[in-house]
N, C-alpha and C. Protein backbone atom coordinates (compact mmCIF):
# COMPACT_ATOMS: atom_id res chain seq x y z
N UNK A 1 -33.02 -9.52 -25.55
CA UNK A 1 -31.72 -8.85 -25.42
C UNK A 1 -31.92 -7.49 -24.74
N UNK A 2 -31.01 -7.19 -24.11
CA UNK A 2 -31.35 -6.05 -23.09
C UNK A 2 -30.52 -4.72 -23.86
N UNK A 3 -31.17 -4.10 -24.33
CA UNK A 3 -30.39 -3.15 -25.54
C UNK A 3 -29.77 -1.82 -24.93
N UNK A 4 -30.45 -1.35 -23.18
CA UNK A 4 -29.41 -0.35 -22.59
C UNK A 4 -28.21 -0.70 -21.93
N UNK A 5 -27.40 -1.99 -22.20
CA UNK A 5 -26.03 -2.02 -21.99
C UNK A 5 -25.28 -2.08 -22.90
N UNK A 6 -25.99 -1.65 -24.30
CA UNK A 6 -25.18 -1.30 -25.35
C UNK A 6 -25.34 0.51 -25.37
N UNK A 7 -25.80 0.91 -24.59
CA UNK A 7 -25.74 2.31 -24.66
C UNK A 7 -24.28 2.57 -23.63
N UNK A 8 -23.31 3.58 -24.55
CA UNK A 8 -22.18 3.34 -23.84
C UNK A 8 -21.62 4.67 -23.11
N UNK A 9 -22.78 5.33 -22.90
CA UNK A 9 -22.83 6.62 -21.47
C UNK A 9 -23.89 6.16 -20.57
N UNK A 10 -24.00 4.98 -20.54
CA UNK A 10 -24.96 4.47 -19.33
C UNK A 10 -24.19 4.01 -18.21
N UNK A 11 -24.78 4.96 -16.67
CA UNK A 11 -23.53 4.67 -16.00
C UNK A 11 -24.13 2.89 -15.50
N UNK A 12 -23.36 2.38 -14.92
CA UNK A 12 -23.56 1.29 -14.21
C UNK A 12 -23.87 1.32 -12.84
N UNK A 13 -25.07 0.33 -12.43
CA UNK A 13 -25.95 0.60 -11.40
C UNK A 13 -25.07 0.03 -10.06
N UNK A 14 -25.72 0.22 -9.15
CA UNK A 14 -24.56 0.11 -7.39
C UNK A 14 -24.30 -1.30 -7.84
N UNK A 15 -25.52 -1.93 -7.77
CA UNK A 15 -25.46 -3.66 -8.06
C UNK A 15 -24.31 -3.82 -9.07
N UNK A 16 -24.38 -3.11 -10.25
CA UNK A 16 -23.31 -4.27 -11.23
C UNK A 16 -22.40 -4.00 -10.83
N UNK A 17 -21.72 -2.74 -10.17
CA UNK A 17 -20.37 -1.72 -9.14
C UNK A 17 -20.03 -3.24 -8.25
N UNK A 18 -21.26 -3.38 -7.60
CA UNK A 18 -20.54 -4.50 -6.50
C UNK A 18 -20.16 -5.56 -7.26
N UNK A 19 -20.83 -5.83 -8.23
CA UNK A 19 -20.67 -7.66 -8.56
C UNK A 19 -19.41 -7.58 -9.13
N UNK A 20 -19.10 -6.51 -9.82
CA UNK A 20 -17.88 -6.58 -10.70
C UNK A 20 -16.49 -6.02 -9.29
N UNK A 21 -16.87 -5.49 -8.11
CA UNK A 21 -16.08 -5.40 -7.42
C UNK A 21 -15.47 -6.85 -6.70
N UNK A 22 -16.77 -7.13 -6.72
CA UNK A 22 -16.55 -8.60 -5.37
C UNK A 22 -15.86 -9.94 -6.58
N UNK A 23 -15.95 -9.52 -7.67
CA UNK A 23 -15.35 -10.44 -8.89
C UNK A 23 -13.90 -9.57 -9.06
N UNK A 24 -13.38 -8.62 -8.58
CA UNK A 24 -12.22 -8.14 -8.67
C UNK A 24 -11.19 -8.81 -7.49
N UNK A 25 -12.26 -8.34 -6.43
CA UNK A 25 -11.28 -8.91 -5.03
C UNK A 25 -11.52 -10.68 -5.05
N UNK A 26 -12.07 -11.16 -5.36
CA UNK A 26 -11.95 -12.60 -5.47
C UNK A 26 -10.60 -13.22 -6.20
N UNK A 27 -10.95 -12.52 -7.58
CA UNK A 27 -9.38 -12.48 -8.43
C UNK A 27 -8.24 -11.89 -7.80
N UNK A 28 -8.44 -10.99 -7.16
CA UNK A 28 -7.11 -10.60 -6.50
C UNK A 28 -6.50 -11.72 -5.30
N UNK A 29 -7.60 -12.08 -4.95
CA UNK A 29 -7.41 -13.05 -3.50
C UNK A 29 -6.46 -14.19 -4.21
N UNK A 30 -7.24 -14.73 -5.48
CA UNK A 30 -6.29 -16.19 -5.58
C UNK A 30 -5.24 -15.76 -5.91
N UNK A 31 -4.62 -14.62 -6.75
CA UNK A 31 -3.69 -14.03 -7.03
C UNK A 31 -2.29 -14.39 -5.87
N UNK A 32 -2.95 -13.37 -4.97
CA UNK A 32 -2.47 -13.32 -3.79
C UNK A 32 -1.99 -14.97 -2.82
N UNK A 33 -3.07 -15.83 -3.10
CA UNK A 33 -2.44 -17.00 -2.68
C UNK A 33 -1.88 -18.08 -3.46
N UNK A 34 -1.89 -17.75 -4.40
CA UNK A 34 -1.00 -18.50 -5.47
C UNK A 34 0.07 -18.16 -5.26
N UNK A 35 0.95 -16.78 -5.16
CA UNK A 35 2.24 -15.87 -4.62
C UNK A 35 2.60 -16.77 -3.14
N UNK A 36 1.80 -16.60 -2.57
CA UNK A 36 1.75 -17.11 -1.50
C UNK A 36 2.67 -18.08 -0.81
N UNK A 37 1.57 -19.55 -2.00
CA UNK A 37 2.28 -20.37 -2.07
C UNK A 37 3.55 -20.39 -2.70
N UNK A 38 3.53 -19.90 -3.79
CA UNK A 38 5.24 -20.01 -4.43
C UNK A 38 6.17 -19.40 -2.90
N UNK A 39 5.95 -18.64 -2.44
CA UNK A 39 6.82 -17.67 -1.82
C UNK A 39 7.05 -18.89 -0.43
N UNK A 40 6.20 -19.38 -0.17
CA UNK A 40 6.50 -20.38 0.87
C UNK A 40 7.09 -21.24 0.41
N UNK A 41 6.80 -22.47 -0.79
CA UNK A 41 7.90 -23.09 -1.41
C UNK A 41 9.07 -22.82 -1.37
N UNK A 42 9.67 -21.07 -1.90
CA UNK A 42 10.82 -20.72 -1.98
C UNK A 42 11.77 -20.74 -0.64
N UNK A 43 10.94 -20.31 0.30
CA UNK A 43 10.96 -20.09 1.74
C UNK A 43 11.96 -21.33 2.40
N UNK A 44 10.59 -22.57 1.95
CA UNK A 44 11.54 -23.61 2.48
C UNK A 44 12.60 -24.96 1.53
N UNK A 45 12.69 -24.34 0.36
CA UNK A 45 14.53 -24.80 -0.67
C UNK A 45 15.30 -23.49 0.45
N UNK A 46 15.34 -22.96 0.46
CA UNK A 46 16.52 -21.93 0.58
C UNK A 46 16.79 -22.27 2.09
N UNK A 47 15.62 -22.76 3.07
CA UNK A 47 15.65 -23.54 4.08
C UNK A 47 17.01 -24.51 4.36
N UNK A 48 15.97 -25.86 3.52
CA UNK A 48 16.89 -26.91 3.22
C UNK A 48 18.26 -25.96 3.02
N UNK A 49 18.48 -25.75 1.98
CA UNK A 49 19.61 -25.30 1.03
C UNK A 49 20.80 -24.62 2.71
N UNK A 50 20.01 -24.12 3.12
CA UNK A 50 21.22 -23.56 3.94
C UNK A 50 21.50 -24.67 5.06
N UNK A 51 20.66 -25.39 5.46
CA UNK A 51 20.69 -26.40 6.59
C UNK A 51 21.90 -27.24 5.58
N UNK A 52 21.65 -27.85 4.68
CA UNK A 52 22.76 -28.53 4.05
C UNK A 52 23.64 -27.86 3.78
N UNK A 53 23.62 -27.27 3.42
CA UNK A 53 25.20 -26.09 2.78
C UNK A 53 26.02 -26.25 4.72
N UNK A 54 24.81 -25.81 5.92
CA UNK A 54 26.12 -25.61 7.39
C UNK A 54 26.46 -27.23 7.31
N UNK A 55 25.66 -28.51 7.23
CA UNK A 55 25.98 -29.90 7.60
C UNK A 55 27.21 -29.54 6.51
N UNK A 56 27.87 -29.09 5.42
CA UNK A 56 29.14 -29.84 5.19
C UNK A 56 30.15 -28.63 5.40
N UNK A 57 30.10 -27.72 6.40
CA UNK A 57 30.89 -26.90 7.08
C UNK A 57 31.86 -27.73 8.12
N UNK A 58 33.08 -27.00 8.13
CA UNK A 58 33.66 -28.13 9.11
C UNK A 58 33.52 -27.53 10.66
């Protein structure tokens, strides 16, 4: 067991800075394309939705 990451004024080294960065922006990424997708879904109902709504215009 590695007992100086229970010391809790130990700063954290460049390495764990990045790993826990590049594990931030990864999570942010799917975030981001999960939105994505919903937002394109929405994109194209409201599509449809208006193309049908002009077809029963007279």
């Amino acid at each position: 067991m590695n007992l100086s990451r229970l010391n809790p004024f130990r700063q954290p080294s460049a390495r764990e800075l990045a790993a826990q960065e590049l594990f931030d922006a990864e999570r942010e990424l799917l975030l981001a394309q999960r939105q994505q997708a919903y937002s394109q879904k929405l994109v194209e109902f409201y599509q449809g939705r208006i193309a049908a709504l002009r077809e029963q215009q007279p």
